[in-house]
Protein backbone atom coordinates (compact mmCIF):
# COMPACT_ATOMS: atom_id res chain seq x y z
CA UNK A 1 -23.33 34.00 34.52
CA UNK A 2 -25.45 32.17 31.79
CA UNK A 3 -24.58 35.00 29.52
CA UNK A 4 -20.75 34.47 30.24
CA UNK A 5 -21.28 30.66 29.57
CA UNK A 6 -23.61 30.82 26.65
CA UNK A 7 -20.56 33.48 24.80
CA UNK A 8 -17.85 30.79 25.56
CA UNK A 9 -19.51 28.08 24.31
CA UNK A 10 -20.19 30.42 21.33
CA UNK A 11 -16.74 31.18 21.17
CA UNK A 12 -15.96 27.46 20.55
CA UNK A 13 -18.32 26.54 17.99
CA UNK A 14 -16.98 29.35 15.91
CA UNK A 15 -13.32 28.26 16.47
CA UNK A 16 -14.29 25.06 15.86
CA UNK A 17 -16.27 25.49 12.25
CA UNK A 18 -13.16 27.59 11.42
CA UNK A 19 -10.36 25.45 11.96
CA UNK A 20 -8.62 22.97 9.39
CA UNK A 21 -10.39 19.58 9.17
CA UNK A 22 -8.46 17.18 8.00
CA UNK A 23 -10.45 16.27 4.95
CA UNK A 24 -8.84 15.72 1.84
CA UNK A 25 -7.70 18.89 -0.33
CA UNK A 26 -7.29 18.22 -4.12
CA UNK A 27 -4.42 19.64 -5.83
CA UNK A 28 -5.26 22.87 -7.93
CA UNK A 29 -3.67 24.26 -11.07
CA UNK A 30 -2.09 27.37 -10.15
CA UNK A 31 -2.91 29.33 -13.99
CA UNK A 32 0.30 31.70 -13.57
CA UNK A 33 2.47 30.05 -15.85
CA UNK A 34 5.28 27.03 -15.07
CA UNK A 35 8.79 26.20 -13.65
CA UNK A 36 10.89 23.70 -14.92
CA UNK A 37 14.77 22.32 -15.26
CA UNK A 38 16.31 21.08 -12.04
CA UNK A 39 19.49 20.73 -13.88
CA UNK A 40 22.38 20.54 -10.99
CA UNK A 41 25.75 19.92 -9.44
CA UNK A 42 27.52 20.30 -6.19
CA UNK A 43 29.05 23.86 -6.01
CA UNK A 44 33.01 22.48 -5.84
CA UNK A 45 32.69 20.75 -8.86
CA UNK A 46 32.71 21.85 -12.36
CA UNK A 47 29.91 20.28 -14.23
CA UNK A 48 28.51 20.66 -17.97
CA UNK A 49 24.98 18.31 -18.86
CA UNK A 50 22.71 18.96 -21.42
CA UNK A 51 18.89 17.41 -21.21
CA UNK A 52 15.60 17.00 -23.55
CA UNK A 53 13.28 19.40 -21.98
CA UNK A 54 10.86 16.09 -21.91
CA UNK A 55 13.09 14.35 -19.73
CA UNK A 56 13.55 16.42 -16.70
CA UNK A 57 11.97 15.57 -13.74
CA UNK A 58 9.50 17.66 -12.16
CA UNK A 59 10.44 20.54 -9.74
CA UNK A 60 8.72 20.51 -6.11
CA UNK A 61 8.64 23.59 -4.04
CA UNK A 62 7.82 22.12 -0.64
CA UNK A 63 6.70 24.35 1.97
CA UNK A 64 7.77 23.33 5.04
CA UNK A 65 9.07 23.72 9.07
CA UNK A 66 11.46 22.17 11.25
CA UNK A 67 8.42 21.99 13.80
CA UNK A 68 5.91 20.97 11.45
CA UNK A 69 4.63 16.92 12.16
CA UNK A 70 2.61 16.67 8.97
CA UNK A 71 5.19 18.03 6.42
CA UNK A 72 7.68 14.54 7.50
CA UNK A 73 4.54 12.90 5.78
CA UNK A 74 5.28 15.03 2.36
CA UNK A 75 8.65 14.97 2.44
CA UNK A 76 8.79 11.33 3.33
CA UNK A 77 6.54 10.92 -0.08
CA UNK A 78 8.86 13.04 -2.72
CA UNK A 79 12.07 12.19 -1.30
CA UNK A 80 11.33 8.49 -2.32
CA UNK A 81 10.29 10.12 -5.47
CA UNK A 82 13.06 11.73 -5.66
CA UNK A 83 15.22 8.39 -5.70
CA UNK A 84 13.52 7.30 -8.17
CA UNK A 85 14.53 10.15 -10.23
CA UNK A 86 10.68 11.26 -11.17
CA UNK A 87 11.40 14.68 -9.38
CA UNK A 88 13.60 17.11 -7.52
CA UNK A 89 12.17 18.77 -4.12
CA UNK A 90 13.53 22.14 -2.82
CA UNK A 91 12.40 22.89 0.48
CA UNK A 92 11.53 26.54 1.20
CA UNK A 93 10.73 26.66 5.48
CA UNK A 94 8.52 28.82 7.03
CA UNK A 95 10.79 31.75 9.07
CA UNK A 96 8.07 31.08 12.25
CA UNK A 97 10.55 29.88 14.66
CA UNK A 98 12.59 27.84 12.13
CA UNK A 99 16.64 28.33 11.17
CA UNK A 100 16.00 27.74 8.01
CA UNK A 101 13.96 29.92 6.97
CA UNK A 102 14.07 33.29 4.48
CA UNK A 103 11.69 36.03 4.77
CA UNK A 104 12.55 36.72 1.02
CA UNK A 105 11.93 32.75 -0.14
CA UNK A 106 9.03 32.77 1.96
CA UNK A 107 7.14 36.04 0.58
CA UNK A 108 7.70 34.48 -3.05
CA UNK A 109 6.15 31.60 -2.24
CA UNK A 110 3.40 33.33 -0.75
CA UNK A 111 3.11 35.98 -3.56
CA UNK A 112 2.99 33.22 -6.09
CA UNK A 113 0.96 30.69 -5.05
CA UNK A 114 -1.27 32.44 -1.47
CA UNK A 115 -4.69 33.35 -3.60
CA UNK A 116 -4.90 29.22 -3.93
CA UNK A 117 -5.98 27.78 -0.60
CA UNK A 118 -6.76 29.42 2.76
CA UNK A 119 -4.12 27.03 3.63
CA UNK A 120 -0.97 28.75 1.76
CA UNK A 121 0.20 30.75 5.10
CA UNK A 122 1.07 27.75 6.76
CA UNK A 123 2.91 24.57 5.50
CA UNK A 124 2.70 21.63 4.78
CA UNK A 125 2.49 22.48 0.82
CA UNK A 126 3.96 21.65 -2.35
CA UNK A 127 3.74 23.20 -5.78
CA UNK A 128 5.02 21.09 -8.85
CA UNK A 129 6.39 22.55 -11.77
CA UNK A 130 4.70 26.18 -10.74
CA UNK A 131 1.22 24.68 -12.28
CA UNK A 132 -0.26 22.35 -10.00
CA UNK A 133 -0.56 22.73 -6.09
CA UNK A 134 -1.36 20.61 -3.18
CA UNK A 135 -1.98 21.49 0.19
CA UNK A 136 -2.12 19.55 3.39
CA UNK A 137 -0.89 15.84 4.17
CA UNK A 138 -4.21 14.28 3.99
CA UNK A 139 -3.64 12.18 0.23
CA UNK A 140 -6.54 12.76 -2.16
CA UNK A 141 -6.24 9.01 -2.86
CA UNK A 142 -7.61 5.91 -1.95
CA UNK A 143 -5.55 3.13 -4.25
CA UNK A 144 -3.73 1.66 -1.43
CA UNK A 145 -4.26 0.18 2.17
CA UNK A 146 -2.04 3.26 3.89
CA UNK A 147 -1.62 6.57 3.11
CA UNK A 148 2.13 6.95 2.48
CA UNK A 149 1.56 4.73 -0.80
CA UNK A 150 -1.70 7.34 -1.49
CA UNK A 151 0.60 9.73 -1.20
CA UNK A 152 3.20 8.36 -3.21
CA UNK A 153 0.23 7.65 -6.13
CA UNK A 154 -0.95 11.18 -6.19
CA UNK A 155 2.58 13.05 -5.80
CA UNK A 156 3.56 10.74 -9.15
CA UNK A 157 0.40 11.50 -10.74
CA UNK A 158 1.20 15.21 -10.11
CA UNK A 159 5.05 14.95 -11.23
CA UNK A 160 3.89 13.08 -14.49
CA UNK A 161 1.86 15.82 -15.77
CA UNK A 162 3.27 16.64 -19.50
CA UNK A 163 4.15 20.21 -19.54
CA UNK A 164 4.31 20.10 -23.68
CA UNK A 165 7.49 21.41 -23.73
CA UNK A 166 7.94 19.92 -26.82
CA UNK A 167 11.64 18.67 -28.53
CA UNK A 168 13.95 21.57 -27.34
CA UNK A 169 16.89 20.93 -25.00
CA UNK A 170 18.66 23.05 -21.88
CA UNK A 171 22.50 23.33 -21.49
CA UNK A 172 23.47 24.10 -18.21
CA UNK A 173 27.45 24.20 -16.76
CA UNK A 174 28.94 25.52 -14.08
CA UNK A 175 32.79 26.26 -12.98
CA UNK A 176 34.04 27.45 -9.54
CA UNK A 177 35.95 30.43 -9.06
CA UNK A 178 36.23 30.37 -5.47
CA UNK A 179 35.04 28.79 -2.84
CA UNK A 180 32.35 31.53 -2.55
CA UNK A 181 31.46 32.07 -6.38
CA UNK A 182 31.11 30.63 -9.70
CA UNK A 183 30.13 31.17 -13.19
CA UNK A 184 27.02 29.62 -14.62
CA UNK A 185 26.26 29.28 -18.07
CA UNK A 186 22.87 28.32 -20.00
CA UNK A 187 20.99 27.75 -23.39
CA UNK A 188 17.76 27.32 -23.36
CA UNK A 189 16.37 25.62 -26.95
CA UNK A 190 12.37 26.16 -26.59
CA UNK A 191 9.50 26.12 -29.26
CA UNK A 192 9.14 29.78 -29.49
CA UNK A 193 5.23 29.50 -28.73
CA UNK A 194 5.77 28.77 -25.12
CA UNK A 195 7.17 32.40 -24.71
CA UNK A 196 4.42 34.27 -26.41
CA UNK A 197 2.59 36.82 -24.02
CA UNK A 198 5.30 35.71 -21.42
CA UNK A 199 8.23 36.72 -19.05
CA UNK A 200 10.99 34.16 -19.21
CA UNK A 201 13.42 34.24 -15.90
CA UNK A 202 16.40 31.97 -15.84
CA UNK A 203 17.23 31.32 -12.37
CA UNK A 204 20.33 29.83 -10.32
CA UNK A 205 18.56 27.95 -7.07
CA UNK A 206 21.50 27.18 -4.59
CA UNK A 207 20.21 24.57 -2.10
CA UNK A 208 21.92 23.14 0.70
CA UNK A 209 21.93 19.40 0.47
CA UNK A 210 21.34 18.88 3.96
CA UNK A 211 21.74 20.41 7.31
CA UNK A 212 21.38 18.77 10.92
CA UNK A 213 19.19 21.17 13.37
CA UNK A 214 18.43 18.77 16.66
CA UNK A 215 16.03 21.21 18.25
CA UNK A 216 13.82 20.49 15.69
CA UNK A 217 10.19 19.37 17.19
CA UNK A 218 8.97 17.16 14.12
CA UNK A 219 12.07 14.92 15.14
CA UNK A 220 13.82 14.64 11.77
CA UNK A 221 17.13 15.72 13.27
CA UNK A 222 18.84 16.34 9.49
CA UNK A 223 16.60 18.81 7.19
CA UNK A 224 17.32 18.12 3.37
CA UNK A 225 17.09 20.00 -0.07
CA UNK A 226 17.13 23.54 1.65
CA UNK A 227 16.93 26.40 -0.63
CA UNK A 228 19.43 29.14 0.60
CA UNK A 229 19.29 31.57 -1.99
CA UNK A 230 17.07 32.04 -5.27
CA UNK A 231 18.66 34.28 -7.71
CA UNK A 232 17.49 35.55 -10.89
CA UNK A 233 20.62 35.52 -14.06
CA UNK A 234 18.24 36.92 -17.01
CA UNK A 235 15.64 37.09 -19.53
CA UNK A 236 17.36 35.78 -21.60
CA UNK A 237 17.76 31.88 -23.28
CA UNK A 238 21.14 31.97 -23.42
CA UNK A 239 24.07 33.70 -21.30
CA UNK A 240 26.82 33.48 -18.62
CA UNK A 241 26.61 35.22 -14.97
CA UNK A 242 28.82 35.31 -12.00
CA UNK A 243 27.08 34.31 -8.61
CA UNK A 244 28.14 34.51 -5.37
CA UNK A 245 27.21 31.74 -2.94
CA UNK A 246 25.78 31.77 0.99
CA UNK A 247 27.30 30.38 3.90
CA UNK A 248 25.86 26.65 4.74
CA UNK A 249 24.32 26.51 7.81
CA UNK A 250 27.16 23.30 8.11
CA UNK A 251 29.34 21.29 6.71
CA UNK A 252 30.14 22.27 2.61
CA UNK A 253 27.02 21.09 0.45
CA UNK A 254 25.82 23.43 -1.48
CA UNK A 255 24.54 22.89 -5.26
CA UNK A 256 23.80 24.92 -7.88
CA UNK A 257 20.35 24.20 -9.57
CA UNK A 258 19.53 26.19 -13.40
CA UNK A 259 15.37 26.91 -13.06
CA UNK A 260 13.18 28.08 -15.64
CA UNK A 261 10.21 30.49 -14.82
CA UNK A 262 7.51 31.21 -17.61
CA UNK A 263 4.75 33.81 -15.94
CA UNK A 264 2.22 35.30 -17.90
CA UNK A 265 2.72 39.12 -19.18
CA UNK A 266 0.83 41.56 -16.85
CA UNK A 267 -0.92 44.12 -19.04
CA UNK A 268 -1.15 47.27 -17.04
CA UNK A 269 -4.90 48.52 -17.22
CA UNK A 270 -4.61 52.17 -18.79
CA UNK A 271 -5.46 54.81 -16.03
CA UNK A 272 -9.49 56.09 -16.55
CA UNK A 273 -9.36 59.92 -16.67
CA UNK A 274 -11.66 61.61 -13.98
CA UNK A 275 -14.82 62.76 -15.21
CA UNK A 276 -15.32 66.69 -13.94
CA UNK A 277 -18.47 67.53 -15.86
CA UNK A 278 -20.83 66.49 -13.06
CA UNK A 279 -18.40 68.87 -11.03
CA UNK A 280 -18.77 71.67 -13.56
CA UNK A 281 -23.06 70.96 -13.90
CA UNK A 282 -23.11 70.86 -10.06
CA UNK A 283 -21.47 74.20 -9.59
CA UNK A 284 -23.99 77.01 -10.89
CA UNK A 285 -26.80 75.39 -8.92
CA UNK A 286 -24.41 75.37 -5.66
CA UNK A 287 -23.39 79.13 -6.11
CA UNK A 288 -27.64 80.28 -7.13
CA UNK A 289 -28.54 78.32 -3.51
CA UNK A 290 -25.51 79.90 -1.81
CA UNK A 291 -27.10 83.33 -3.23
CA UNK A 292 -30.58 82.78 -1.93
CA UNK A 293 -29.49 81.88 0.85
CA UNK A 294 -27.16 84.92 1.86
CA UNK A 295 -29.99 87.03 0.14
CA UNK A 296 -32.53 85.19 2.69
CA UNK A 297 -30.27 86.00 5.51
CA UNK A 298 -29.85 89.56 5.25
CA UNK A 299 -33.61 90.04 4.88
CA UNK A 300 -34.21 88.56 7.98
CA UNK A 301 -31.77 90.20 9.93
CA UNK A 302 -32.73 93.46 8.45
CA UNK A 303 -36.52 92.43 9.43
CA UNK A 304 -35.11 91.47 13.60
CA UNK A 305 -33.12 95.04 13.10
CA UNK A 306 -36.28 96.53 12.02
CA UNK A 307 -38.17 94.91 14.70
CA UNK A 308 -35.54 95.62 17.52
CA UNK A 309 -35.46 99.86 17.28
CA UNK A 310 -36.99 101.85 19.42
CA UNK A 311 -40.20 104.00 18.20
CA UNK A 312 -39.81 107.83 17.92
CA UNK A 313 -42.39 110.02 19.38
């Protein structure tokens, strides 16, 4: 009995010193590049904007869950960001027992961004501009009396960061074909440096403005900025593509958002050639013991064979 009660409490400790405290967690850079543009309009309108690549606002990859309490607390921050025009959230929700969510949205964000934190499996999270990501609720901040406002300080602090994109502009448009498709269009004017050693994707993000799910436990009743689909138009800095839309989960609010992603080039490590010679060496000493040793046997049996006949008068 005392060793049953002296495991359990064991047990606990462990679980204990291994779960989540709810300490702080600075943001940290994420060294695999950046994402920028944000550049948008509803998908049943057709739209044409061009921008200075220094005056977009920052783009927020929020992981998140209809049944997760602490990500209202994140959201609650960027969205009044978002007002305020500083930045443009996209929501990507876990697919644990959530409507929302995309296994494909979900593994990106996980591929890109897991080796961070041991907290990237689980939201809350958020990831601005592909460089810099925080994780948790808990606001590394102490400028104000409540922790929404910390919050709000450190999320601007984040979306502020200059990405040195430099003078170049974006042209994005867009014009409806059907009520299922479009055609997008972009050109991309960028200080050639920034795409040394690097992979350019251009990217249409459709997002679903908002969509009401009552079941959900965090009580927020209407889920905004949903990312539906994430689809990737070229290489390229310029060009046209057709894209087919998804259904909304309700209503008809879907927009069309241009992206930019800049990732590193991966340099393939050439193959190292197996080295045989130790094989080869090894061999002759392998086949002289395997000779002594058959040589060794058949003397002894011909010894016990020896030993074993009978004597003649």
């Amino acid at each position: 009995m005392r060793r049953c009660a002296a495991a359990t409490l064991l047990a606990i400790f462990l679980l204990a010193s291994t779960a989540p405290t709810t300490a702080a967690l600075p943001a940290v850079e994420v060294n695999n590049g950046m994402i920028f543009g944000g550049q948008s309009t509803k998908a049943t309108n057709a739209s044409v904007s061009t921008h200075n690549l220094s005056d977009l606002g920052a783009v927020v990859e929020v992981y998140t869950a209809t049944w997760c309490d602490n990500c209202v607390y994140i959201e609650h921050a960027l969205e009044e960001l978002y007002q305020d025009g500083l930045l443009t959230p996209y929501h990507i929700h876990s697919t644990l027992s959530d409507p929302f969510g995309d296994e494909g949205l979900e593994q990106r964000f996980r591929d890109r961004y897991v080796h961070l934190t041991d907290y990237s499996h689980s939201p809350p999270g958020a990831v601005f501009n592909g460089t810099m990501k925080k994780a948790g609720s808990v606001p590394d901040s102490d400028v104000h009396d409540n922790k929404h406002d910390n919050r709000v300080e450190e999320f601007t602090g984040l979306a502020q960061r200059d990405l040195a994109l430099g003078t170049g502009t974006t042209m994005f448009s867009w014009t409806p074909i059907t009520n299922t498709s479009g055609t997008i269009a972009w050109t991309l004017d960028i200080d050639e440096r920034h795409l040394e050693n690097m992979t350019l994707n251009v990217a249409a993000w459709v997002v679903e403005s908002a969509a009401d799910y009552e079941e959900g436990s965090n009580g927020q009743g209407t889920y905004p900025h949903i990312v539906r689909s994430m689809v990737s138009l070229s290489n390229q800095t310029n060009g046209t593509a057709t894209l087919d839309l998804p259904t909304p989960h309700d209503g008809d609010d879907l927009e069309i958002h241009l992206v930019y992603e800049i990732t590193p080039v991966v340099v393939e490590e050439p193959v190292q050639p197996v080295d045989t010679d130790d094989e080869t060496e090894d061999t002759p000493a392998l086949s002289m013991f395997s000779t002594i040793l058959v040589v060794c046997l058949a003397v002894a049996f011909s010894r016990r064979g020896l030993q074993d006949r009978p004597l003649r008068d």
